[in-house]
C-alpha atoms as a PDB file:
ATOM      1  CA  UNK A   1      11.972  -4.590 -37.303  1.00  0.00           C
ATOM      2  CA  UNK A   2       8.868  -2.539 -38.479  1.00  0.00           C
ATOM      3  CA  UNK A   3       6.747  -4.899 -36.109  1.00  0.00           C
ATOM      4  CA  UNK A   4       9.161  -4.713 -33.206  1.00  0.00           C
ATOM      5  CA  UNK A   5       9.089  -0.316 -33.171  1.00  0.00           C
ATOM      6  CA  UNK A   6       5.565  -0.634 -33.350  1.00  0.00           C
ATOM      7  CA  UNK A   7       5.008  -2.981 -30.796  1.00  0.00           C
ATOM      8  CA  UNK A   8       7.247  -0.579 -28.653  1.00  0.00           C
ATOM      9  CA  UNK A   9       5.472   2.385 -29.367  1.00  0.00           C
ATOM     10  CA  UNK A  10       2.575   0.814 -28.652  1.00  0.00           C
ATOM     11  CA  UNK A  11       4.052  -0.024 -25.121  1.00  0.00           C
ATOM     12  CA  UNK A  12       5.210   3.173 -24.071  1.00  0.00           C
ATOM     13  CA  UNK A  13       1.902   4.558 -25.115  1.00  0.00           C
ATOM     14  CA  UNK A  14       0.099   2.513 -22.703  1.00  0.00           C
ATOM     15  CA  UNK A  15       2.511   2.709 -19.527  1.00  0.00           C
ATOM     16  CA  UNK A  16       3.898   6.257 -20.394  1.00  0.00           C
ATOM     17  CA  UNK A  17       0.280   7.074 -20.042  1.00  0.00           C
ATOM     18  CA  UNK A  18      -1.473   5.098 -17.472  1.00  0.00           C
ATOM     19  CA  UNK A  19      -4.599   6.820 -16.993  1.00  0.00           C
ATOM     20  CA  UNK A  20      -6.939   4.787 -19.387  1.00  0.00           C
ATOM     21  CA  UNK A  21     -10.421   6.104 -18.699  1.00  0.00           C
ATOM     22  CA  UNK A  22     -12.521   2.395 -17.536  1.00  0.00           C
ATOM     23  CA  UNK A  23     -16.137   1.906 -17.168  1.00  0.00           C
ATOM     24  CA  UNK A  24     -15.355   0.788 -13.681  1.00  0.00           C
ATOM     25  CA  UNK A  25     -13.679   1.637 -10.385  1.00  0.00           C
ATOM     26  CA  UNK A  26     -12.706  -0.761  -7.909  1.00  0.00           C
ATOM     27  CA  UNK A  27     -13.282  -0.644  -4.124  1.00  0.00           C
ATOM     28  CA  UNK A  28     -11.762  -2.379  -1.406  1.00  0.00           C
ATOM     29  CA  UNK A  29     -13.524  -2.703   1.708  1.00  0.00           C
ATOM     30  CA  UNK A  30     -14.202  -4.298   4.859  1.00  0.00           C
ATOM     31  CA  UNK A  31     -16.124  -7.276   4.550  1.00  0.00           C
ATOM     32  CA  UNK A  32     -19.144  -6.209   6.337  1.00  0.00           C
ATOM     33  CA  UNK A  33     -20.380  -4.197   3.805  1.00  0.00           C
ATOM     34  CA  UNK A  34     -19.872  -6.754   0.870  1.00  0.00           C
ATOM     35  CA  UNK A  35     -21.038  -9.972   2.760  1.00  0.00           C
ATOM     36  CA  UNK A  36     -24.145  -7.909   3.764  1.00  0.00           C
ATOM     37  CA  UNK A  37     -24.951  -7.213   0.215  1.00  0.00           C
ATOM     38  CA  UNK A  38     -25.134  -3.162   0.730  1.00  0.00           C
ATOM     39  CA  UNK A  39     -21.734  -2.569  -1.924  1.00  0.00           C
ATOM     40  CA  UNK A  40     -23.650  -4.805  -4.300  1.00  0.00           C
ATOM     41  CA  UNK A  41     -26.899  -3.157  -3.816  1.00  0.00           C
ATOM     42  CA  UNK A  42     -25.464   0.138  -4.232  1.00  0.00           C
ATOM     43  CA  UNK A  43     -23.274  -0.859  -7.168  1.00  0.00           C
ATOM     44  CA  UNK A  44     -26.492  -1.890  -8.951  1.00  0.00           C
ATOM     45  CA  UNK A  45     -28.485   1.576  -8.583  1.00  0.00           C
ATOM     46  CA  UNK A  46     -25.228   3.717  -9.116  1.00  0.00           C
ATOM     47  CA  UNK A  47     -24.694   1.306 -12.710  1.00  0.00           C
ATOM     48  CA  UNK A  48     -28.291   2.013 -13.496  1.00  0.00           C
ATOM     49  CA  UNK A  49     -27.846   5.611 -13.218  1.00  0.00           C
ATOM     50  CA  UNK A  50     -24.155   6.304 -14.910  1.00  0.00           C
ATOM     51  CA  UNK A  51     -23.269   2.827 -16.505  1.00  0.00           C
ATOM     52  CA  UNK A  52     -20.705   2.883 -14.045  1.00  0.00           C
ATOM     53  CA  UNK A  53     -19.567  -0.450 -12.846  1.00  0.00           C
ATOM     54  CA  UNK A  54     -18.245  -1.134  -8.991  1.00  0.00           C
ATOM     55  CA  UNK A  55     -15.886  -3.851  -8.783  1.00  0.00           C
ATOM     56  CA  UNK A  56     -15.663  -4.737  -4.706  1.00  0.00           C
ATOM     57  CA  UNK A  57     -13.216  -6.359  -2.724  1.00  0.00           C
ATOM     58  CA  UNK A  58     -14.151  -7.600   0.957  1.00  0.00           C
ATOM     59  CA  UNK A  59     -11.491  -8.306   3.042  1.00  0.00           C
ATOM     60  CA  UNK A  60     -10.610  -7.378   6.674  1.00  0.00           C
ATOM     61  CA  UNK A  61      -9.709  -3.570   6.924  1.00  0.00           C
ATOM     62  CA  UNK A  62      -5.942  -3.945   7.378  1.00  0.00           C
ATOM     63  CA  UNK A  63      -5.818  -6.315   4.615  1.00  0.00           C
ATOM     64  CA  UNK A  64      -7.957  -3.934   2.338  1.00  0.00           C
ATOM     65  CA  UNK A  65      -6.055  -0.868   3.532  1.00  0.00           C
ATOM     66  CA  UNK A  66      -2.827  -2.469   2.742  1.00  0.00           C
ATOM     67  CA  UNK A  67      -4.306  -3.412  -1.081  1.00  0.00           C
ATOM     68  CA  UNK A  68      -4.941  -0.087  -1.578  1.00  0.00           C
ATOM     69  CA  UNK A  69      -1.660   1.005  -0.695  1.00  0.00           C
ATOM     70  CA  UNK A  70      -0.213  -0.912  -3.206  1.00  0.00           C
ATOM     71  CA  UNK A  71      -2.377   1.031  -5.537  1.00  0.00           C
ATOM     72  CA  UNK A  72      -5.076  -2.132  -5.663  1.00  0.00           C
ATOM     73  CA  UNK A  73      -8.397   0.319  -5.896  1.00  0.00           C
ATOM     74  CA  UNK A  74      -9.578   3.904  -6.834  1.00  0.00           C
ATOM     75  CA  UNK A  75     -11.659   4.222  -3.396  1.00  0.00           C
ATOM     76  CA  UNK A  76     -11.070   2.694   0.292  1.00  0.00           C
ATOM     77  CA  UNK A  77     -13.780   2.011   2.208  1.00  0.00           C
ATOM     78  CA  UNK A  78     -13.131   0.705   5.774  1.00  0.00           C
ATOM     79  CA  UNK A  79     -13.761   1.261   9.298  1.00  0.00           C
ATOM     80  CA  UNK A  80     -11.045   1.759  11.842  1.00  0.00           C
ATOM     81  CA  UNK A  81     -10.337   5.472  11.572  1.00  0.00           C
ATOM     82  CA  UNK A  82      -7.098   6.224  13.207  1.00  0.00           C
ATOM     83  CA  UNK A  83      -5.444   4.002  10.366  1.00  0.00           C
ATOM     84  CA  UNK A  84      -7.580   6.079   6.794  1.00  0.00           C
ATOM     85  CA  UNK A  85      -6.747   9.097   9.167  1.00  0.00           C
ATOM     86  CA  UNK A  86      -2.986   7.591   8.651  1.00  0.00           C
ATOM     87  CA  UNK A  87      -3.915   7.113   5.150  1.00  0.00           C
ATOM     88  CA  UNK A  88      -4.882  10.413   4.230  1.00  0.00           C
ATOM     89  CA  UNK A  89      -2.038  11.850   6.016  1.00  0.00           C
ATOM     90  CA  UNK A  90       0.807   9.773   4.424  1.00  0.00           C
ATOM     91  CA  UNK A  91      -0.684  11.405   0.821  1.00  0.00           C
ATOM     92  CA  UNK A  92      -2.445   7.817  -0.235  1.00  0.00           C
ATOM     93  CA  UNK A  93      -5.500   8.886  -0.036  1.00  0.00           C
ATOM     94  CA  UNK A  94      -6.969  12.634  -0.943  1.00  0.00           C
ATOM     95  CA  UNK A  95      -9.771  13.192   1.707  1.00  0.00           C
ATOM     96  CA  UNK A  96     -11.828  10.464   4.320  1.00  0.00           C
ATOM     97  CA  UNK A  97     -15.199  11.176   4.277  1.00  0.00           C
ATOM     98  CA  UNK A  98     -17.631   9.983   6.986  1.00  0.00           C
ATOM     99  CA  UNK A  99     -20.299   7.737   5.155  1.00  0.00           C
ATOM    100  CA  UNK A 100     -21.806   5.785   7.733  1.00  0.00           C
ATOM    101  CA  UNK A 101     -21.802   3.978  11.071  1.00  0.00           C
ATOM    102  CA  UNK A 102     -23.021   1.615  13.053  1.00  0.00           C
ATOM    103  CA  UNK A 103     -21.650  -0.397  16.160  1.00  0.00           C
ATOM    104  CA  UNK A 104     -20.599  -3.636  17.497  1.00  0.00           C
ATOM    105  CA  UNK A 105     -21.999  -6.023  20.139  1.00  0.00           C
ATOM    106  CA  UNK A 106     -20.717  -8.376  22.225  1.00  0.00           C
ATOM    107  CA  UNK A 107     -22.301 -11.318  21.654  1.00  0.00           C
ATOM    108  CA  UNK A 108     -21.919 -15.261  23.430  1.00  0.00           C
ATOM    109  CA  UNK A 109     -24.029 -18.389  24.589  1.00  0.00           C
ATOM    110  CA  UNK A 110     -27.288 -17.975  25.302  1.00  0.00           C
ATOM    111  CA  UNK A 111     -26.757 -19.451  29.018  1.00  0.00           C
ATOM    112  CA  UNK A 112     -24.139 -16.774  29.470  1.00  0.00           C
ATOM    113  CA  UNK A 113     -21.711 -18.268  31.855  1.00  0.00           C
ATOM    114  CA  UNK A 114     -20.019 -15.887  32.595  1.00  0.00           C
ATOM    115  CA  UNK A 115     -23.348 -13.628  33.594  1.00  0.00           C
ATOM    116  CA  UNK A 116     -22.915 -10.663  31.792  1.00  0.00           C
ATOM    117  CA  UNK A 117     -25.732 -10.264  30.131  1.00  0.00           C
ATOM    118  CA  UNK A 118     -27.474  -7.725  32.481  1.00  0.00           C
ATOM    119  CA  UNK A 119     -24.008  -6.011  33.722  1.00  0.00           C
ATOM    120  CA  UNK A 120     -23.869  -1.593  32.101  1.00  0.00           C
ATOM    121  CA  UNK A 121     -20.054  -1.350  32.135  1.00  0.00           C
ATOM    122  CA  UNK A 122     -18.053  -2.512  29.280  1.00  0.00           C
ATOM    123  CA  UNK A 123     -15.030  -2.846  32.032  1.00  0.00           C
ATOM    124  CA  UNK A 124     -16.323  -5.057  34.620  1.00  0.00           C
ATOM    125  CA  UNK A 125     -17.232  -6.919  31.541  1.00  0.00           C
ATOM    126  CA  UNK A 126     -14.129  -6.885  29.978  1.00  0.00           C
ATOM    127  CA  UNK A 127     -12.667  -7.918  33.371  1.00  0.00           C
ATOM    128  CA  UNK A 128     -15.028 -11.120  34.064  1.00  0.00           C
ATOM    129  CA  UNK A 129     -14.197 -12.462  30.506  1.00  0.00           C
ATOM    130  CA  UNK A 130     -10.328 -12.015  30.579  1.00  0.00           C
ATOM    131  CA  UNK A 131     -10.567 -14.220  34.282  1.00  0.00           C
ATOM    132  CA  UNK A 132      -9.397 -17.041  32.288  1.00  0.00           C
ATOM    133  CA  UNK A 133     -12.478 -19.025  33.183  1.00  0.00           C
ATOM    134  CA  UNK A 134     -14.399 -18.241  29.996  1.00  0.00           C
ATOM    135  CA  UNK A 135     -13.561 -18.492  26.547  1.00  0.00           C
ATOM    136  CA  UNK A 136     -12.940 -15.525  24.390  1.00  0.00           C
ATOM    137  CA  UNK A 137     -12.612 -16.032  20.524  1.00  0.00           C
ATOM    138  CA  UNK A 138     -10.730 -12.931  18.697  1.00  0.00           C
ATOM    139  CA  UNK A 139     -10.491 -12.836  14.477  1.00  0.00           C
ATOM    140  CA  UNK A 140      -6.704 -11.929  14.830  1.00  0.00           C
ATOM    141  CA  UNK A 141      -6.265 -10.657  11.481  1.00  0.00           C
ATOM    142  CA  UNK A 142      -5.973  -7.166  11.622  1.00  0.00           C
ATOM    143  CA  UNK A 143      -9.469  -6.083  10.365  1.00  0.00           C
ATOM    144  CA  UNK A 144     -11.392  -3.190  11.817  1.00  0.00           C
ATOM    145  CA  UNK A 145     -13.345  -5.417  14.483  1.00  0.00           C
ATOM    146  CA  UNK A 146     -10.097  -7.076  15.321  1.00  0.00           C
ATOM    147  CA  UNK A 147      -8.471  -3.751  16.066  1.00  0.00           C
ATOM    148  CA  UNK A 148     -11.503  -2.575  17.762  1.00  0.00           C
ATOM    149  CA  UNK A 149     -11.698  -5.409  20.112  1.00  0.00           C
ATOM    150  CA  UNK A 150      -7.992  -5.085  21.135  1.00  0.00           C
ATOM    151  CA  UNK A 151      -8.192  -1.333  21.650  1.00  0.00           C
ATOM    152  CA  UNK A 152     -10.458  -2.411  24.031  1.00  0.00           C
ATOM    153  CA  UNK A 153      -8.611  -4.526  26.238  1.00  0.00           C
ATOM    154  CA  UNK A 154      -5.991  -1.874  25.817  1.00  0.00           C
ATOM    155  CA  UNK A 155      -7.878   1.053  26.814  1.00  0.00           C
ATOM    156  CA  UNK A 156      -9.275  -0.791  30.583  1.00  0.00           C
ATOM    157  CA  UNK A 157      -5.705  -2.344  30.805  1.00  0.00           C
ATOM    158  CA  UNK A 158      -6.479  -6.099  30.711  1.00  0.00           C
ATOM    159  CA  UNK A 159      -3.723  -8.681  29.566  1.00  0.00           C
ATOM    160  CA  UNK A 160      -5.068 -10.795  26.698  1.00  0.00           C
ATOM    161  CA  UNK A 161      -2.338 -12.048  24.779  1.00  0.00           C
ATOM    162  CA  UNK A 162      -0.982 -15.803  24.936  1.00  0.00           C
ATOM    163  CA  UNK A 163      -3.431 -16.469  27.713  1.00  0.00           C
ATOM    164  CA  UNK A 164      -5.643 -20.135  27.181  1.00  0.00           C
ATOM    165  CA  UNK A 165      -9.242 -17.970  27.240  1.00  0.00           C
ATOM    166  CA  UNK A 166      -7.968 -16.137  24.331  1.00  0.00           C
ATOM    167  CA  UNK A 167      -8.540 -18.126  21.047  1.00  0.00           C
ATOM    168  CA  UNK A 168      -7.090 -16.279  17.924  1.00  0.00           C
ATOM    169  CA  UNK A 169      -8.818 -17.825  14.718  1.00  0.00           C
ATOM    170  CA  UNK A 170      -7.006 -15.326  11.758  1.00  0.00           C
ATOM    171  CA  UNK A 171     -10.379 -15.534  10.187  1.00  0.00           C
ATOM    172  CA  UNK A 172     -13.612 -13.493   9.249  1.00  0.00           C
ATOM    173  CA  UNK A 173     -16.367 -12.627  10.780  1.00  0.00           C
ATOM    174  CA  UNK A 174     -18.513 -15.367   9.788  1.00  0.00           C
ATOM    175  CA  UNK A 175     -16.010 -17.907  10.438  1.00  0.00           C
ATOM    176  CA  UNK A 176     -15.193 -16.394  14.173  1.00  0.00           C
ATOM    177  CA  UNK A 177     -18.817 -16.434  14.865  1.00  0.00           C
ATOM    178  CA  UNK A 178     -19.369 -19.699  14.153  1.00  0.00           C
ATOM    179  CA  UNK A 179     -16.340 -21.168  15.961  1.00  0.00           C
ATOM    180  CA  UNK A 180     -17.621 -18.912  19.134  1.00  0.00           C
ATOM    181  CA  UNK A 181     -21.173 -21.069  18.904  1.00  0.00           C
ATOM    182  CA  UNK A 182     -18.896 -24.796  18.660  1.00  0.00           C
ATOM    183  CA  UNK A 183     -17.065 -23.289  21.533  1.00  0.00           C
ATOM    184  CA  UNK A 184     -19.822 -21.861  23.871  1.00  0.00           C
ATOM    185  CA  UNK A 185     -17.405 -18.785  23.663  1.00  0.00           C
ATOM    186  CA  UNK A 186     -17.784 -15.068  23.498  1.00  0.00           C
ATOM    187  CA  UNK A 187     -16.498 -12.843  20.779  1.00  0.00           C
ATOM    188  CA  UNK A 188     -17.258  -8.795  19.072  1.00  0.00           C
ATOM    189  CA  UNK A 189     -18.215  -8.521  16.084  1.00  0.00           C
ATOM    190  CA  UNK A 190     -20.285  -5.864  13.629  1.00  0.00           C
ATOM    191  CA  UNK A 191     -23.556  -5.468  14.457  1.00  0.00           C
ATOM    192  CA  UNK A 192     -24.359  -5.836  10.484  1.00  0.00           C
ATOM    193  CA  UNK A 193     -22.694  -8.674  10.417  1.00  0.00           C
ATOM    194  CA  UNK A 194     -24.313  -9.998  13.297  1.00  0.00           C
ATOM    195  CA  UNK A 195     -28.135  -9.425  12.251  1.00  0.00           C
ATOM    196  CA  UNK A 196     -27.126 -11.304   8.703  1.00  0.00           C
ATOM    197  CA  UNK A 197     -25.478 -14.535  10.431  1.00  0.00           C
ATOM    198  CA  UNK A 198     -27.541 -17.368   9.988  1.00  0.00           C
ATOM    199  CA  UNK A 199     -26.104 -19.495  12.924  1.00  0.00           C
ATOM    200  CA  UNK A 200     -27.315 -17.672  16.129  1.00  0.00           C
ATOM    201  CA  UNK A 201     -29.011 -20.667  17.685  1.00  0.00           C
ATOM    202  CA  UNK A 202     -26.422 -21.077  19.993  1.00  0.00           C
ATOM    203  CA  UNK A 203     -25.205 -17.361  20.738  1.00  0.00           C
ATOM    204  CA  UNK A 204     -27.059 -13.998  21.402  1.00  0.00           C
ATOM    205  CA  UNK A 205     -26.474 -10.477  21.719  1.00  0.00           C
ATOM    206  CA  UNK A 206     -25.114  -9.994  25.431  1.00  0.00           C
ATOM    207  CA  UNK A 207     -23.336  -6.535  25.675  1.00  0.00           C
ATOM    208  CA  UNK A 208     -24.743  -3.468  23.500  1.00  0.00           C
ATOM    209  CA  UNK A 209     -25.078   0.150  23.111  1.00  0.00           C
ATOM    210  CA  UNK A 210     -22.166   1.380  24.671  1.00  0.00           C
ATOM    211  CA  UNK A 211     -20.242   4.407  23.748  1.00  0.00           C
ATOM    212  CA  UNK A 212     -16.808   2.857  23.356  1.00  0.00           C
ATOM    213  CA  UNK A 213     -18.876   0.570  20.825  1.00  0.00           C
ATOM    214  CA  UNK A 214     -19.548   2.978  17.784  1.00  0.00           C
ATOM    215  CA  UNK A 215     -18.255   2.056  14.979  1.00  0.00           C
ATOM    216  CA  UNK A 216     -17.772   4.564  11.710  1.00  0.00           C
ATOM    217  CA  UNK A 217     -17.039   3.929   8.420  1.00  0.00           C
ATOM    218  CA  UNK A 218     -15.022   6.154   6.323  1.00  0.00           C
ATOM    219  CA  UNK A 219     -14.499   6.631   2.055  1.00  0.00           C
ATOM    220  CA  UNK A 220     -11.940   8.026   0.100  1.00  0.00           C
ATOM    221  CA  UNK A 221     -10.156   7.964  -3.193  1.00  0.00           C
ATOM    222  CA  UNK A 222      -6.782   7.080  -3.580  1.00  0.00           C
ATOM    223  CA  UNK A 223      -4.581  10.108  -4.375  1.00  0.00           C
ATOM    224  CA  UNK A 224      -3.886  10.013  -8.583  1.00  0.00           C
ATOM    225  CA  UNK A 225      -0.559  12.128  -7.383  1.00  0.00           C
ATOM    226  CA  UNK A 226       0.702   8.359  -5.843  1.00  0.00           C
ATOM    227  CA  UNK A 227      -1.567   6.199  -8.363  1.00  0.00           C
ATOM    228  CA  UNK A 228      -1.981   7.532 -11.848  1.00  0.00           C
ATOM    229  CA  UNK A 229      -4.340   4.885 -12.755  1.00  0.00           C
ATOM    230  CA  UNK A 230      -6.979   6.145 -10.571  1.00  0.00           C
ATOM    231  CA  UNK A 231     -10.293   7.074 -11.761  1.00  0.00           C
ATOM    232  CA  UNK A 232     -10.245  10.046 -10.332  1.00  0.00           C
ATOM    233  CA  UNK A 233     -13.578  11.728 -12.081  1.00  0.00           C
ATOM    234  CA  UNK A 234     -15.594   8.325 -11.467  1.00  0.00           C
ATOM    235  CA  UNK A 235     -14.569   8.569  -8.070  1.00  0.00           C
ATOM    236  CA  UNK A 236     -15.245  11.496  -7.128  1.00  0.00           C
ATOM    237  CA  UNK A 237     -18.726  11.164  -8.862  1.00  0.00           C
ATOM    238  CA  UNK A 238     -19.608   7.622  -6.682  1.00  0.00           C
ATOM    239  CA  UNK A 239     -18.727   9.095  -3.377  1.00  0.00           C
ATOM    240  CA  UNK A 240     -20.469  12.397  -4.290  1.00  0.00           C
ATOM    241  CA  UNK A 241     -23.998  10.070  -5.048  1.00  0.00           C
ATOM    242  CA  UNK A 242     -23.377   8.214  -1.883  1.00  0.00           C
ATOM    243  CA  UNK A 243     -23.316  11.197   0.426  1.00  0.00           C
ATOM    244  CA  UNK A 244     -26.339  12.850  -1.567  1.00  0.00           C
ATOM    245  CA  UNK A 245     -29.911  12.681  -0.174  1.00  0.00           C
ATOM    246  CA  UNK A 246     -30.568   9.574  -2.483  1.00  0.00           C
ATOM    247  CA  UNK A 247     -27.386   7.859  -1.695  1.00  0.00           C
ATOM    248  CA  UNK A 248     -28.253   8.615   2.181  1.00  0.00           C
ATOM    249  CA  UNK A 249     -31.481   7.225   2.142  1.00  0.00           C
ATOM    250  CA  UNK A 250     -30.855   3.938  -0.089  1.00  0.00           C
ATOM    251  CA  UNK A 251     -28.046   3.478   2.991  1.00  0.00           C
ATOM    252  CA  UNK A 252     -31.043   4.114   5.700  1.00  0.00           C
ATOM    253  CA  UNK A 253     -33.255   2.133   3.628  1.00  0.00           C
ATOM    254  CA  UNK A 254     -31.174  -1.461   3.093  1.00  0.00           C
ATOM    255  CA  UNK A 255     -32.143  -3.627   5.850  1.00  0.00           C
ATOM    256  CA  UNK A 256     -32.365  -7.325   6.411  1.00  0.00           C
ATOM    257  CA  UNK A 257     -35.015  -8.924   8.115  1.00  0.00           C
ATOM    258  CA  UNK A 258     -36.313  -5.498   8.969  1.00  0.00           C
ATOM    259  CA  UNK A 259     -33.007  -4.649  10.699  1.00  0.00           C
ATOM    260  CA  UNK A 260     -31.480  -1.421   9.507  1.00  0.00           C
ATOM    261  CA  UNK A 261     -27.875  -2.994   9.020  1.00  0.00           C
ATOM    262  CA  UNK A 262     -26.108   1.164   8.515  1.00  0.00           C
ATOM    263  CA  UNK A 263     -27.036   4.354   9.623  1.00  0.00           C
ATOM    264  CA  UNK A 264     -26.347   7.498   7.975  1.00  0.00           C
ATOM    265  CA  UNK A 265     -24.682  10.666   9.529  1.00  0.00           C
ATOM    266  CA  UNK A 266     -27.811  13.936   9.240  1.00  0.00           C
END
């Protein structure tokens, strides 16, 4: 009987009070900035500096925003702002900070049969790839590229769905990319993504540089109000570092093959 009371109060101890302090916090993001390496490279400094360990999780945005609302993470980082905007405003999250951005390209076989490659308007572009005569491979899983591309087809008008050009894979990045070379198809995708994908014999960078083409990245923590477990302190303190001078310019400064893969708002 002794063991059973304290076994109990040893329960309500821990789940009447949930807020543990941990040596950790746990992020989820979009997978572009964990299969990139920049989480992991900014993990390490930030550790060095405050023994403070991040713990990432890459998934699309949708899937990572809907982890967090489940109470999955002490910080979001994604990038399709209308839904953290969303976020923020259902009391999730406590406030989105801009972090970064970059854009994303449009990118298909280097014969480009569909010759687009020298057209300036994203909507005669848009319109000459959803003629049915050229394959068009979309990620269909709800991440921030995926909800990019389709606000695009939205926003010029074009019908897209159930149509034979239009090849939904419910995969990443990677994974779309790759299916879009087998395919001699086109796709969108991150342009960090893009300049760490290994397979680009068959495909290049076709479309680029276009306003309706920026994409920003946003950070918050999740709201301790809604998630008591949150390390609210630690999380505050990471996102702090990150939009500091240092944490600004170890952003500007990560680059692959001499590619800046994120830039950083001044």
């Amino acid at each position: 009987m002794k063991f059973f009371f304290n076994y109990l109060l040893f329960f309500l101890i821990i789940f009447s009070n949930p807020i543990l302090s941990r040596d950790y916090l746990i992020i989820q993001s979009t997978t572009s900035t964990v299969s990139t390496g920049l989480l992991e490279y900014l993990g390490d400094e930030f550790f060095k500096e405050t023994g403070i360990e991040i713990r990432t999780v890459g998934v699309g945005t949708g899937q990572a925003i809907k982890n967090a609302t489940r109470g999955d993470a002490d910080i979001l980082l994604v990038h399709s702002k209308k839904d953290e905007i969303k976020f923020i405003e259902e009391g999730l999250g406590i406030k989105r900070f801009d972090l970064m951005y970059n854009d994303f390209v449009i990118v298909g076989p280097r014969a480009d049969p569909a010759k687009i490659k020298n057209l300036k308007d994203l909507k005669s572009i848009l319109k000459i790839l959803s003629s049915g005569n050229f394959k068009f491979i979309s990620r269909d899983d709800n991440s921030g590229t995926h909800k990019k591309e389709v606000s695009l087809w939205l926003k010029f008008d074009f019908n897209f769905e159930e149509k034979g050009w239009y090849i939904k894979t419910g995969s990443g990045m990677i994974s779309t990319l790759n299916i879009a070379s087998e395919m001699n198809a086109y796709t969108i995708t991150d342009r960090a993504t893009w300049i760490t994908f290994k397979n680009k014999n068959f495909l290049e960078v076709l479309f680029e540089k276009d306003e309706n083409l920026f994409n920003p990245y946003g950070i918050m923590v999740l709201n301790p109000e809604n998630y008591p477990h949150v390390e609210l302190e630690k999380s505050n303190q990471f996102i702090n570092w990150l939009l500091s001078a240092q944490g600004k310019n170890l952003i500007k400064n990560f680059k692959v093959s001499n590619n800046q893969l994120f830039f950083i708002y001044e």
